[in-house]
N, C-alpha and C. Protein backbone atom coordinates (compact mmCIF):
# COMPACT_ATOMS: atom_id res chain seq x y z
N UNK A 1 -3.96 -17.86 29.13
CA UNK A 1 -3.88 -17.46 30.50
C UNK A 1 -5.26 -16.99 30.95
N UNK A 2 -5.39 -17.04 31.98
CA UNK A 2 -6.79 -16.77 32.97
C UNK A 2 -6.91 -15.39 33.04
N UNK A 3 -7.93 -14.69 32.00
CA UNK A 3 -8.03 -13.00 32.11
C UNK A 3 -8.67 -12.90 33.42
N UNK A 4 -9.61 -13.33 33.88
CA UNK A 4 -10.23 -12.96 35.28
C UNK A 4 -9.36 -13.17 36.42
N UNK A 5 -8.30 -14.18 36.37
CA UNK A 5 -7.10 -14.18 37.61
C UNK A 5 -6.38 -13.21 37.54
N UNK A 6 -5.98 -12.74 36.42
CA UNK A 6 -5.26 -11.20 36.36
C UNK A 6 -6.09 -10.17 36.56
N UNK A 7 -7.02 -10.14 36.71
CA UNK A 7 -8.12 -8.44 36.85
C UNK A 7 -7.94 -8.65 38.23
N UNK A 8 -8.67 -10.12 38.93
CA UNK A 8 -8.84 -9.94 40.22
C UNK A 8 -7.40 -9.62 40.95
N UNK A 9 -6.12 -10.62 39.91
CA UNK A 9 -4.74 -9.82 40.73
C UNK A 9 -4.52 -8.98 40.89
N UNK A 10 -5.02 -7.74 39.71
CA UNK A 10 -4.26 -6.11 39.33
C UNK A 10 -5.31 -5.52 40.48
N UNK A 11 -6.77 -5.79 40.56
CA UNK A 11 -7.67 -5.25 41.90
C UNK A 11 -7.01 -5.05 42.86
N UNK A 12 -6.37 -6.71 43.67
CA UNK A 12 -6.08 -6.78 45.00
C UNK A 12 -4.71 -5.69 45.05
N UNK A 13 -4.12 -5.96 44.07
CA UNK A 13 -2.55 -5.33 44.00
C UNK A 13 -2.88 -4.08 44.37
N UNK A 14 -3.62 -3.17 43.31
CA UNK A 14 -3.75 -1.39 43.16
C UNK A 14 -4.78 -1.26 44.48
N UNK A 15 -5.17 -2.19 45.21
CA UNK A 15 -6.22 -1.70 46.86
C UNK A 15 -5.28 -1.42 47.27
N UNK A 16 -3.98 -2.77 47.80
CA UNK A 16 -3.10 -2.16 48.52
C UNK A 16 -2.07 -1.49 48.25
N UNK A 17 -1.80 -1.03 47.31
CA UNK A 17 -0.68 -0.27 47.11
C UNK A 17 -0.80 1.15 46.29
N UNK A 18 -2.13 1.86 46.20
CA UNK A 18 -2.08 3.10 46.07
C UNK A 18 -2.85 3.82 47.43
N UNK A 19 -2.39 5.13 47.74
CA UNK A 19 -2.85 5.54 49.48
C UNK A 19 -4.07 6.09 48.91
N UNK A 20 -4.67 6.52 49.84
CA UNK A 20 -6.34 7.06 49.42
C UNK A 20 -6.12 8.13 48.69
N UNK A 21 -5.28 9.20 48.55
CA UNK A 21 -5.64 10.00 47.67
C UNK A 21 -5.16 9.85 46.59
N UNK A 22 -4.91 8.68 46.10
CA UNK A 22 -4.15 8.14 44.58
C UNK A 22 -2.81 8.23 44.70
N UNK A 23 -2.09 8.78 45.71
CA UNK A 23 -0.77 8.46 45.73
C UNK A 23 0.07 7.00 45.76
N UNK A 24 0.93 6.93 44.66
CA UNK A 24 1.56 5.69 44.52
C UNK A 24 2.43 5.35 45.80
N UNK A 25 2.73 4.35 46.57
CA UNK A 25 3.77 3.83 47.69
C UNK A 25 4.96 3.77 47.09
N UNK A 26 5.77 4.14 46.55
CA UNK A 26 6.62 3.85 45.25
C UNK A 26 7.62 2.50 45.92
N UNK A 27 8.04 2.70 47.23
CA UNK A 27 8.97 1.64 47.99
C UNK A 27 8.28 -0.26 47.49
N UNK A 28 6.73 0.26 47.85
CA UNK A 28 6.27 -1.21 48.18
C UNK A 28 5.94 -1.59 46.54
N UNK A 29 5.57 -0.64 45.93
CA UNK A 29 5.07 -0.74 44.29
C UNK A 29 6.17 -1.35 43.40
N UNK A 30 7.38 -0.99 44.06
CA UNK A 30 8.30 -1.78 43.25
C UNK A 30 8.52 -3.28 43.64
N UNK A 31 8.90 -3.41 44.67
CA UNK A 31 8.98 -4.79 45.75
C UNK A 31 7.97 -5.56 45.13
N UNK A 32 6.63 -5.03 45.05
CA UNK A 32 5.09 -6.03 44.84
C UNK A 32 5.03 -6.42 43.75
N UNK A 33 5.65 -5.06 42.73
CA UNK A 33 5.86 -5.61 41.04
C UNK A 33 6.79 -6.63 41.04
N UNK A 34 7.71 -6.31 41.06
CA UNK A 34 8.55 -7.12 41.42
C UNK A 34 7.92 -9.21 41.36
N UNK A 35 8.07 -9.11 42.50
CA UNK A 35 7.36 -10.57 42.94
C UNK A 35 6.26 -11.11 42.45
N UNK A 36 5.58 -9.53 41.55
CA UNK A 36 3.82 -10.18 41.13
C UNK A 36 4.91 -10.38 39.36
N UNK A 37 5.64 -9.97 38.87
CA UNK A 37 6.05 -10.04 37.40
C UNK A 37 6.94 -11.65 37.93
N UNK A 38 7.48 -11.95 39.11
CA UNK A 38 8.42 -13.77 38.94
C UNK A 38 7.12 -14.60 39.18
N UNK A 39 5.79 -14.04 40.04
CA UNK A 39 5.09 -15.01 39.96
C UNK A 39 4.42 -15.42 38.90
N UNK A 40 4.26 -14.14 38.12
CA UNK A 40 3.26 -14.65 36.69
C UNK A 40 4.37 -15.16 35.83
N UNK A 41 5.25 -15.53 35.73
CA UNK A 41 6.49 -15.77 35.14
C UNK A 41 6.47 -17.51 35.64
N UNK A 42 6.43 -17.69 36.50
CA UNK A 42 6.39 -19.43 37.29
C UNK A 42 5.22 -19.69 36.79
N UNK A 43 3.73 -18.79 37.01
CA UNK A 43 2.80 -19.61 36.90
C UNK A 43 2.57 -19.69 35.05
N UNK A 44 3.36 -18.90 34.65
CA UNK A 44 2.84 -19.28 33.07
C UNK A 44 3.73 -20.71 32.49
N UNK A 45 4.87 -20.91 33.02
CA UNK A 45 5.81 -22.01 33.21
C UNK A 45 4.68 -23.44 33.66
N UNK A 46 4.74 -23.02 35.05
CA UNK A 46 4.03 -24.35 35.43
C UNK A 46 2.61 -24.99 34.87
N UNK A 47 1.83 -23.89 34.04
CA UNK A 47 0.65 -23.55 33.81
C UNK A 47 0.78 -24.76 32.56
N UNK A 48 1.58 -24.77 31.62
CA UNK A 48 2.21 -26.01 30.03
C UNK A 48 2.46 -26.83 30.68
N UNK A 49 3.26 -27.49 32.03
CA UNK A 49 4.31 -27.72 32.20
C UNK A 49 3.64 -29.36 32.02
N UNK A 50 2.39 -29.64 32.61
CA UNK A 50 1.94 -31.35 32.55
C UNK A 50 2.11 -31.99 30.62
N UNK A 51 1.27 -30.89 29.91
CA UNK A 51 1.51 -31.42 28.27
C UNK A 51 3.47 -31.41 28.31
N UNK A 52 3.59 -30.75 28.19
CA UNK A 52 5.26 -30.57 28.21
C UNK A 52 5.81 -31.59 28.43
N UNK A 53 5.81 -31.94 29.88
CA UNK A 53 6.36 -33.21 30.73
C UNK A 53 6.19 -34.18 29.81
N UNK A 54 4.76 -34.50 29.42
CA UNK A 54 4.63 -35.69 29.07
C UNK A 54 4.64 -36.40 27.67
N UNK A 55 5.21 -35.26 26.38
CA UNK A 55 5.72 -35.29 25.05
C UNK A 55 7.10 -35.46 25.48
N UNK A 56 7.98 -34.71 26.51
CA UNK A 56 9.36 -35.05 26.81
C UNK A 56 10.19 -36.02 26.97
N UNK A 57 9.05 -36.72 28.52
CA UNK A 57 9.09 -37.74 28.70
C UNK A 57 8.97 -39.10 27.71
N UNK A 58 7.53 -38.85 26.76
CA UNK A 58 7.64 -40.04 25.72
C UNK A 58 8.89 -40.02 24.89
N UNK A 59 9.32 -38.72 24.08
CA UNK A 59 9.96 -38.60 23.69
C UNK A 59 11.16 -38.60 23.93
N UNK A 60 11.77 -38.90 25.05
CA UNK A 60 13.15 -39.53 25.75
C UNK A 60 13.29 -40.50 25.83
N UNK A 61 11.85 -41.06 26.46
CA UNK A 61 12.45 -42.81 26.20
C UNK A 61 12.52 -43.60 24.94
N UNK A 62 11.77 -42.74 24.00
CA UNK A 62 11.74 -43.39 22.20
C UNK A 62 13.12 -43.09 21.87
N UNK A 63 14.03 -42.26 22.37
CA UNK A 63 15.15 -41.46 22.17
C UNK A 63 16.52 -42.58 22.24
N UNK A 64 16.07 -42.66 23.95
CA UNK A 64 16.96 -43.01 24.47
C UNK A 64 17.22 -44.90 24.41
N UNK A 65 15.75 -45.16 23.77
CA UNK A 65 16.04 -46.85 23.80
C UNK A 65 16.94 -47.54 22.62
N UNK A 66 16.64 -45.99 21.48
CA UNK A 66 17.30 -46.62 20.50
C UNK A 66 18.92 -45.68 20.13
N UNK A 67 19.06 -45.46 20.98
CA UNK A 67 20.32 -44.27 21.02
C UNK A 67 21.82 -44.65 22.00
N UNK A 68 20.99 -45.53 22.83
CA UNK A 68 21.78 -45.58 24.48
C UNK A 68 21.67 -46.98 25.07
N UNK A 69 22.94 -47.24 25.17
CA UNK A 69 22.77 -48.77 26.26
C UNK A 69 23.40 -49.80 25.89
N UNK A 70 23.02 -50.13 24.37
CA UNK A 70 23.52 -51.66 24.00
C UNK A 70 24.83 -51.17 23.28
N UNK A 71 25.16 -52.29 22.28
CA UNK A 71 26.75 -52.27 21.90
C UNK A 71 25.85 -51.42 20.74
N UNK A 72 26.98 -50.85 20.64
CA UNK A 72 27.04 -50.42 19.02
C UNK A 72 25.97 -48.87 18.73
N UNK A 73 25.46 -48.79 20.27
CA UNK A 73 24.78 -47.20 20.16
C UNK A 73 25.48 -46.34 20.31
N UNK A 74 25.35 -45.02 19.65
CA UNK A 74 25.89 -43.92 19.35
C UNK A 74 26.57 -43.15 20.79
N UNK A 75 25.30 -43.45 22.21
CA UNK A 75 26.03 -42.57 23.04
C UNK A 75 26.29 -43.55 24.23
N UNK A 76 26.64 -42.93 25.51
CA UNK A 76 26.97 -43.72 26.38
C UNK A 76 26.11 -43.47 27.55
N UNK A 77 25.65 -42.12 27.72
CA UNK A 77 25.00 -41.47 28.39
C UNK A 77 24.62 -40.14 28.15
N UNK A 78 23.16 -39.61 29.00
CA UNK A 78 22.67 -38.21 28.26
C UNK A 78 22.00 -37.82 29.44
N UNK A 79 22.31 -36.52 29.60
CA UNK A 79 21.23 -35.92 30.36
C UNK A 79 20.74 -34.94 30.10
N UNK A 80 19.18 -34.62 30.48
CA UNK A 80 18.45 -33.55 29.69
C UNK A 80 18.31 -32.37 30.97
N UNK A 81 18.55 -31.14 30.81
CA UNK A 81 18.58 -30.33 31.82
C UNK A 81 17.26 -29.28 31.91
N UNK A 82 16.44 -28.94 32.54
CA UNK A 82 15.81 -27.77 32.31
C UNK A 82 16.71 -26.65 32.34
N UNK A 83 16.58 -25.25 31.43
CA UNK A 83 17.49 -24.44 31.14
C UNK A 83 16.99 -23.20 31.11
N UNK A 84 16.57 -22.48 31.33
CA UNK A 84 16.20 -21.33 31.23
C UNK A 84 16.59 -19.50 30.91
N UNK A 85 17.80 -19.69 30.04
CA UNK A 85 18.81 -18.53 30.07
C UNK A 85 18.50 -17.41 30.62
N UNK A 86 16.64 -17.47 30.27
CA UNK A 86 16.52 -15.60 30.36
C UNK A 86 16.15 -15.57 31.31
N UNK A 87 16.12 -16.62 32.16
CA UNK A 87 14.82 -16.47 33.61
C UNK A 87 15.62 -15.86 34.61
N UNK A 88 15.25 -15.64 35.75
CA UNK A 88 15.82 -15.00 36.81
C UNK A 88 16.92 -16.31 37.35
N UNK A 89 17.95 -15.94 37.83
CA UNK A 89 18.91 -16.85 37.66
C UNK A 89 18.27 -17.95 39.38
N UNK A 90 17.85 -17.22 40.36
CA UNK A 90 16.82 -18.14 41.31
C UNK A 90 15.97 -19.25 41.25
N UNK A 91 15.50 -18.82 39.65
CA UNK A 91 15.24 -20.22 39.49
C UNK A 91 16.36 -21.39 38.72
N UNK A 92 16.35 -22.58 40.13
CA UNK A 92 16.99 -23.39 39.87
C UNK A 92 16.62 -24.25 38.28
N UNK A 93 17.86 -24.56 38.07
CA UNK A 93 17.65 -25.67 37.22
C UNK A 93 17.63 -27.17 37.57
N UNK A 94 16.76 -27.92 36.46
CA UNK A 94 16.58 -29.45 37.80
C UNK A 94 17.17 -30.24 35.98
N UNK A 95 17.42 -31.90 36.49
CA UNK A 95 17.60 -32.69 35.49
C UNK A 95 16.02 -33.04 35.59
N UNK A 96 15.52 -33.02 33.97
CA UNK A 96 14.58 -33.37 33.58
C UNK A 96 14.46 -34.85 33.56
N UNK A 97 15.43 -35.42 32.54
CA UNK A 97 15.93 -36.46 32.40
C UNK A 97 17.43 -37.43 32.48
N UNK A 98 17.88 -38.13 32.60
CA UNK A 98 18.90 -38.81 32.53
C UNK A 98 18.87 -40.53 32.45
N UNK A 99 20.06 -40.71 32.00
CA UNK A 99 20.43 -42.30 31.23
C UNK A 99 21.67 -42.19 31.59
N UNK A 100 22.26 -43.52 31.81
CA UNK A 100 23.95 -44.01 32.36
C UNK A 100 24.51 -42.58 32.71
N UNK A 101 23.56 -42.30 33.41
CA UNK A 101 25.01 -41.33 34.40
C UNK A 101 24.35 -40.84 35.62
N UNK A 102 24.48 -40.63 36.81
CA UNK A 102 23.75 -39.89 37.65
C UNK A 102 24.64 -38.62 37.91
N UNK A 103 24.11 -37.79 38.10
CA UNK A 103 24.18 -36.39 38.50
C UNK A 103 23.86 -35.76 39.65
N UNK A 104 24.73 -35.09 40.50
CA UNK A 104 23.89 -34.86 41.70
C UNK A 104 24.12 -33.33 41.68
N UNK A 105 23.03 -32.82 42.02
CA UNK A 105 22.81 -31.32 42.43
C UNK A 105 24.30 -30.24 42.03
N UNK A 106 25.16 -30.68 42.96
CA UNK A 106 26.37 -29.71 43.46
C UNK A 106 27.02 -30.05 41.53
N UNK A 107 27.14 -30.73 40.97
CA UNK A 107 27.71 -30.86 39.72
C UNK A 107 27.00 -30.66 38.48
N UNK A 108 25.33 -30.52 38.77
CA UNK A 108 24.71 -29.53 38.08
C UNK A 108 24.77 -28.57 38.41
N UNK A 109 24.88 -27.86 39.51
CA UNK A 109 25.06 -26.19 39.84
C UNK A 109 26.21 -25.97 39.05
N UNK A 110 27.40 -26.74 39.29
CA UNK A 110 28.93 -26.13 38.75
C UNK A 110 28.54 -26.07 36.96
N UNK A 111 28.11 -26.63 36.58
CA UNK A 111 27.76 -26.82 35.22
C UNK A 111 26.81 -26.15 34.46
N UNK A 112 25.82 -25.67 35.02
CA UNK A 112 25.07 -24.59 34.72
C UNK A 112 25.76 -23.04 34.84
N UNK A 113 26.24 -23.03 35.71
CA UNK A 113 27.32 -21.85 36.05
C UNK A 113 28.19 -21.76 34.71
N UNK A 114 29.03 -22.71 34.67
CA UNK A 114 29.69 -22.75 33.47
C UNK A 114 29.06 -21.49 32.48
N UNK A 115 27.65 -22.91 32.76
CA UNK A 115 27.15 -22.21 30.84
C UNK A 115 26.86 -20.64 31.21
N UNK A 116 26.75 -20.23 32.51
CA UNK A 116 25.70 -18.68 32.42
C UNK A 116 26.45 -18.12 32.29
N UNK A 117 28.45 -18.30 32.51
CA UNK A 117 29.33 -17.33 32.51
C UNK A 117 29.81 -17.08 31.33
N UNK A 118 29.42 -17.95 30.34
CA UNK A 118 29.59 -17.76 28.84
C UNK A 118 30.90 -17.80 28.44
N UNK A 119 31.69 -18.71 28.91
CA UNK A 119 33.61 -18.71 28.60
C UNK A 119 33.79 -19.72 28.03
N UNK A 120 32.91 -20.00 27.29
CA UNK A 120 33.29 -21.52 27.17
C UNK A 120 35.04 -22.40 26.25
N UNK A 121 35.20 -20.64 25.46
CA UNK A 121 36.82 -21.23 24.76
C UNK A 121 37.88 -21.52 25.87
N UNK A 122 37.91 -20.57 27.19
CA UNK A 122 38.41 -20.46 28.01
C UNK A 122 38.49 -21.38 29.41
N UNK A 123 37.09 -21.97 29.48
CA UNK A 123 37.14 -22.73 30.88
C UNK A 123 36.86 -24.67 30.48
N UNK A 124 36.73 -24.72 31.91
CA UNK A 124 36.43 -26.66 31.16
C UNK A 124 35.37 -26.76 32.30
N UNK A 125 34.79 -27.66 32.20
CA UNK A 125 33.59 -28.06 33.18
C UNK A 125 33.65 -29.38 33.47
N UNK A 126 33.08 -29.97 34.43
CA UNK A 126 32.86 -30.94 35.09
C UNK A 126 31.68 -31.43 35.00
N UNK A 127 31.62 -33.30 34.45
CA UNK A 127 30.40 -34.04 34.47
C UNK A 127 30.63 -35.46 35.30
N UNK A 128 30.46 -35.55 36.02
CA UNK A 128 30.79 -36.78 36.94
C UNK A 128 32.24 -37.20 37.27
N UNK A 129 32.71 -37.95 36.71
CA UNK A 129 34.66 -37.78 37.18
C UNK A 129 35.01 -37.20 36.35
N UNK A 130 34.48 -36.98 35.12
CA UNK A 130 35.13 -36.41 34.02
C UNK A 130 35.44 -34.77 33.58
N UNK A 131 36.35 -34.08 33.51
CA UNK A 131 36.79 -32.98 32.89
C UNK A 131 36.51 -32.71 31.38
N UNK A 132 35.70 -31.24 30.64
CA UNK A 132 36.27 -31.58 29.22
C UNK A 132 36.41 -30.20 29.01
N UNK A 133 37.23 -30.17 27.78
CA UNK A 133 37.47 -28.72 27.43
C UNK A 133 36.81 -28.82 26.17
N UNK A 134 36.44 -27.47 25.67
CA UNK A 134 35.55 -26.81 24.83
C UNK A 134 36.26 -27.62 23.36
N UNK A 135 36.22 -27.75 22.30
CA UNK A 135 36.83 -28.03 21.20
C UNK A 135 36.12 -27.49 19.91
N UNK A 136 34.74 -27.06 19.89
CA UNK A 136 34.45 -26.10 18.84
C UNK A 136 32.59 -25.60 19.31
N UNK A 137 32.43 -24.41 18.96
CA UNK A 137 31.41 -24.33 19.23
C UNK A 137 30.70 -23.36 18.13
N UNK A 138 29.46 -23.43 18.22
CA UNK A 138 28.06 -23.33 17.35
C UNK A 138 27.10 -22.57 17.81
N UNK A 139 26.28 -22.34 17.01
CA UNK A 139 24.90 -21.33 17.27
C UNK A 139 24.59 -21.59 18.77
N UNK A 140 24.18 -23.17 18.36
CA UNK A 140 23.13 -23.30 19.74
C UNK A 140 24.15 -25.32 20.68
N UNK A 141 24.86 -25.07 19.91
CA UNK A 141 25.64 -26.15 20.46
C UNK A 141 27.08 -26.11 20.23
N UNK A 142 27.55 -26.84 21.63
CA UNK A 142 28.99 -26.95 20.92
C UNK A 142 29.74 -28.62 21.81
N UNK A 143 30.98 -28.98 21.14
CA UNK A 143 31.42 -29.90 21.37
C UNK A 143 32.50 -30.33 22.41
N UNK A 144 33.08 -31.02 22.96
CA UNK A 144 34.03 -31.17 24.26
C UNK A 144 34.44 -32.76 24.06
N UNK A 145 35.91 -32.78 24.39
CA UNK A 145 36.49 -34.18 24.64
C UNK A 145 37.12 -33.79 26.30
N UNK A 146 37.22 -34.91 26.96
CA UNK A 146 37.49 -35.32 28.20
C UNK A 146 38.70 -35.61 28.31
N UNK A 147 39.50 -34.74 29.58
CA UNK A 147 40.86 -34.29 29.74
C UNK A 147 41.47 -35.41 30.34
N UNK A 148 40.62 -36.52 31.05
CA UNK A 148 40.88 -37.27 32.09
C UNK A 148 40.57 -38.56 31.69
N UNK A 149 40.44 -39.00 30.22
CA UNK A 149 39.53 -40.35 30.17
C UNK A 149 40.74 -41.66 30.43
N UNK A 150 39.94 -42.26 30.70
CA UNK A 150 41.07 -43.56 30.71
C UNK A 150 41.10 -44.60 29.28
N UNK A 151 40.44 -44.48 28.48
CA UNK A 151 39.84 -44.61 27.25
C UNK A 151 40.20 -44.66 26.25
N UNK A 152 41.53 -45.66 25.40
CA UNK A 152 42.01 -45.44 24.43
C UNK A 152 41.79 -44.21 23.29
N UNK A 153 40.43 -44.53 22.98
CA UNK A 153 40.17 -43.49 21.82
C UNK A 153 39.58 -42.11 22.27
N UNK A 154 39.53 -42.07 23.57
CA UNK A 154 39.06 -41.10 24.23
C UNK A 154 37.14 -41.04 24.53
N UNK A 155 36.98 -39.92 25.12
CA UNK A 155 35.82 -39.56 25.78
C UNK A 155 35.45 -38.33 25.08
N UNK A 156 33.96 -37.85 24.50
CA UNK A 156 33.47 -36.49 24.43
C UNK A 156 32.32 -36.46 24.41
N UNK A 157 31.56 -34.85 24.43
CA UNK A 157 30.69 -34.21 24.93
C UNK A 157 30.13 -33.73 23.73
N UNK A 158 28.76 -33.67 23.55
CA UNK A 158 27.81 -33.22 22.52
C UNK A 158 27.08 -32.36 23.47
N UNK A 159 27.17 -31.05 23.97
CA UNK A 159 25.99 -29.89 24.70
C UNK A 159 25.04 -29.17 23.45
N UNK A 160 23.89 -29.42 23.65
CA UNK A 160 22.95 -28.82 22.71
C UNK A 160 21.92 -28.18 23.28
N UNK A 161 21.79 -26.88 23.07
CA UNK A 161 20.79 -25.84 24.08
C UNK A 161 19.50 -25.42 23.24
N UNK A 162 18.28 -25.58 23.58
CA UNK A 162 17.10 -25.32 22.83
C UNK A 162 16.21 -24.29 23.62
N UNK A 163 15.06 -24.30 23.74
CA UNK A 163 14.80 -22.71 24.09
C UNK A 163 14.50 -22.99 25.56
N UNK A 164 14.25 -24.26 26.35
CA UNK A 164 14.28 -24.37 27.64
C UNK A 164 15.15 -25.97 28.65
N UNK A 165 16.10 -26.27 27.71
CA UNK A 165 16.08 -27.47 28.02
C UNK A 165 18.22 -27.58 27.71
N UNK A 166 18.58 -28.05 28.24
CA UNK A 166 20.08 -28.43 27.57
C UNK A 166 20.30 -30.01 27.49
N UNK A 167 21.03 -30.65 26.78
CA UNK A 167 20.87 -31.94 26.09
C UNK A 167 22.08 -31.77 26.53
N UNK A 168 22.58 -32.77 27.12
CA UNK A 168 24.58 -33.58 27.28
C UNK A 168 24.08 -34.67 26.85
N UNK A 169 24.86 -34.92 25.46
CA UNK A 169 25.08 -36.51 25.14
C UNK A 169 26.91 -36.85 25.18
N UNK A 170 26.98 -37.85 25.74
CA UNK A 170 27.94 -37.90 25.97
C UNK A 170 28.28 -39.57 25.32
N UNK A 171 29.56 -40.00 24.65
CA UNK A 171 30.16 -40.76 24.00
C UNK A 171 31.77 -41.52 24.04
N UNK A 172 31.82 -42.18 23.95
CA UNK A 172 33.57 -43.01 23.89
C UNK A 172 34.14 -43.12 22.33
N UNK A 173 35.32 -42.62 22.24
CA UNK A 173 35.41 -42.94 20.68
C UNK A 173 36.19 -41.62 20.14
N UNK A 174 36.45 -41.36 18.76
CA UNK A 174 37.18 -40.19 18.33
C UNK A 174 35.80 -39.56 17.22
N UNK A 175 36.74 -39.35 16.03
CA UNK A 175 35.50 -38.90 14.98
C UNK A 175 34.70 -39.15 14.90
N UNK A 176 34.58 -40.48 14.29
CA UNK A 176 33.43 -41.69 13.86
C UNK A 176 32.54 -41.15 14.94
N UNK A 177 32.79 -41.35 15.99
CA UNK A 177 31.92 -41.35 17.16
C UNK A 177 31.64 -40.49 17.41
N UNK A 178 32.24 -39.09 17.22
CA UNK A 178 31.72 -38.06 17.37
C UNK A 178 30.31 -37.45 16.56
N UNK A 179 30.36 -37.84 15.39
CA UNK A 179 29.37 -37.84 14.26
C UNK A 179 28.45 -38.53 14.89
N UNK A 180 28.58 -39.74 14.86
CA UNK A 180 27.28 -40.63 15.33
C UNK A 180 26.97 -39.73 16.57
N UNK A 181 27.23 -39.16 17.63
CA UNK A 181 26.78 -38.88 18.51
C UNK A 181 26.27 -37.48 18.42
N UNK A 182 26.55 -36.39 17.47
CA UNK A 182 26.06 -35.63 16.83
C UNK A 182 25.07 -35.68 16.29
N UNK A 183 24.52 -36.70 15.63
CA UNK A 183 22.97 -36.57 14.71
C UNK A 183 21.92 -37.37 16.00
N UNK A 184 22.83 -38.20 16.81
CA UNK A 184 21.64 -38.68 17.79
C UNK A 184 21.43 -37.73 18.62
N UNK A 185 21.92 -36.80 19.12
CA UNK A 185 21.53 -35.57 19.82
C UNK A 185 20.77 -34.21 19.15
N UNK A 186 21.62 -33.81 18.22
CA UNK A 186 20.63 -33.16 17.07
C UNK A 186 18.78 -33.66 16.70
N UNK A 187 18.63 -35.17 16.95
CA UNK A 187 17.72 -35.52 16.36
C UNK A 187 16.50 -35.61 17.54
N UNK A 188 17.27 -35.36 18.77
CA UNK A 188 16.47 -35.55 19.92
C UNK A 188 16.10 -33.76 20.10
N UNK A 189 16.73 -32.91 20.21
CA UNK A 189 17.18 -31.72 19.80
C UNK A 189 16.28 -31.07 19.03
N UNK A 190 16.29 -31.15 17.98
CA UNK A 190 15.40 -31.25 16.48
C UNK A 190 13.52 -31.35 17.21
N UNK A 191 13.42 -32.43 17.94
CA UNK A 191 12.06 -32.94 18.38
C UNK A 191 11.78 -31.27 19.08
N UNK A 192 12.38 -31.17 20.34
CA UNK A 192 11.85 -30.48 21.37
C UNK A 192 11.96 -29.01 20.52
N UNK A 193 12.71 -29.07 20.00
CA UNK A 193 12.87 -27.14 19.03
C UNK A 193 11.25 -27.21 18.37
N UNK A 194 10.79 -28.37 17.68
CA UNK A 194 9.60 -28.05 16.75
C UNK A 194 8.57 -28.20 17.42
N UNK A 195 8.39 -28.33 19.00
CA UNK A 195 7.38 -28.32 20.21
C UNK A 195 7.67 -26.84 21.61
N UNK A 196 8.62 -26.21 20.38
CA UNK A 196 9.69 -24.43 21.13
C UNK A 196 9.62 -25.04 22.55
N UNK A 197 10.28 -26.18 22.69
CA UNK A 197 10.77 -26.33 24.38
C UNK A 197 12.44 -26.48 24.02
């Protein structure tokens, strides 16, 4: 980080917000902290964010060409979420990435919600037409089949959460398929954990 952008910040900050005889404003001192602790918080975010992008990015499509699409691949569709648990909940979350499925805004909000309310034995969530309920869950992941599939062997959900990012791989099929769709998400998973995104 830029030591001279922070001196000259903490300068401008402590001109205006202590009164001439060293008395603190305490009203505005909090408000200013405030907004000066989410901005250095965004700008240390946005500050990685081009290297980031662009190991993600390679690394999705190496992911996704051999994971997704043709017969006989493990998933059906995946989408990669930016995630941020600890951040201020204002900042939105966006799809980083996605494959066979589109997503629009209002069904990532409901779905992020999900995850921040932390119920997951209890509630079911929504991914495009599909419903799924929880079926076992893990440290940093857990699993879901689809309440609504039309799908002989059924429909499920692989959610895998890493330190800024959430992974939906999603699959057709029962066990077998569940496995296979387990190590192809794990393995994409696996990448971004040993780059702490």
């Amino acid at each position: 980080m830029d030591s001279a952008f922070v001196d000259r910040a903490w300068d401008k900050w402590v001109t205006g917000n202590l009164g001439s005889s060293g008395e603190v404003k305490l009203p505005t001192l909090l408000e200013e902290g405030r907004r000066k602790f989410v901005a250095l918080q965004i700008y240390r975010r946005f500050q990685s964010a081009p290297m980031d992008s662009a190991f993600v990015d390679r690394a999705w499509d190496k992911w996704v060409t051999g994971n997704l699409g043709s017969s006989g691949s493990p998933l059906k569709a995946a989408v990669l979420i930016n995630y941020d648990p600890t951040g201020p909940s204002r900042l939105l979350s966006t799809i980083a990435e996605q494959e066979g499925i589109d997503l629009y805004p209002v069904e990532l909000k409901q779905f992020i919600d999900f995850m921040r309310r932390g119920n997951l034995p209890t509630e079911t969530f929504v991914l495009g037409s599909n419903q799924y309920i929880i079926t076992s869950i893990h440290e940093n992941w857990f699993a879901a089949r689809c309440l609504n599939t039309t799908q002989p062997a059924g429909e499920g959900a692989i959610v895998m959460q890493t330190a800024v990012y959430v992974l939906v791989a999603l699959y057709d099929g029962s066990i077998g398929s569940a496995s296979r769709a387990m190590a192809a998400a794990d393995h994409f998973a696996s990448q971004l954990s040993r780059k702490n995104l």
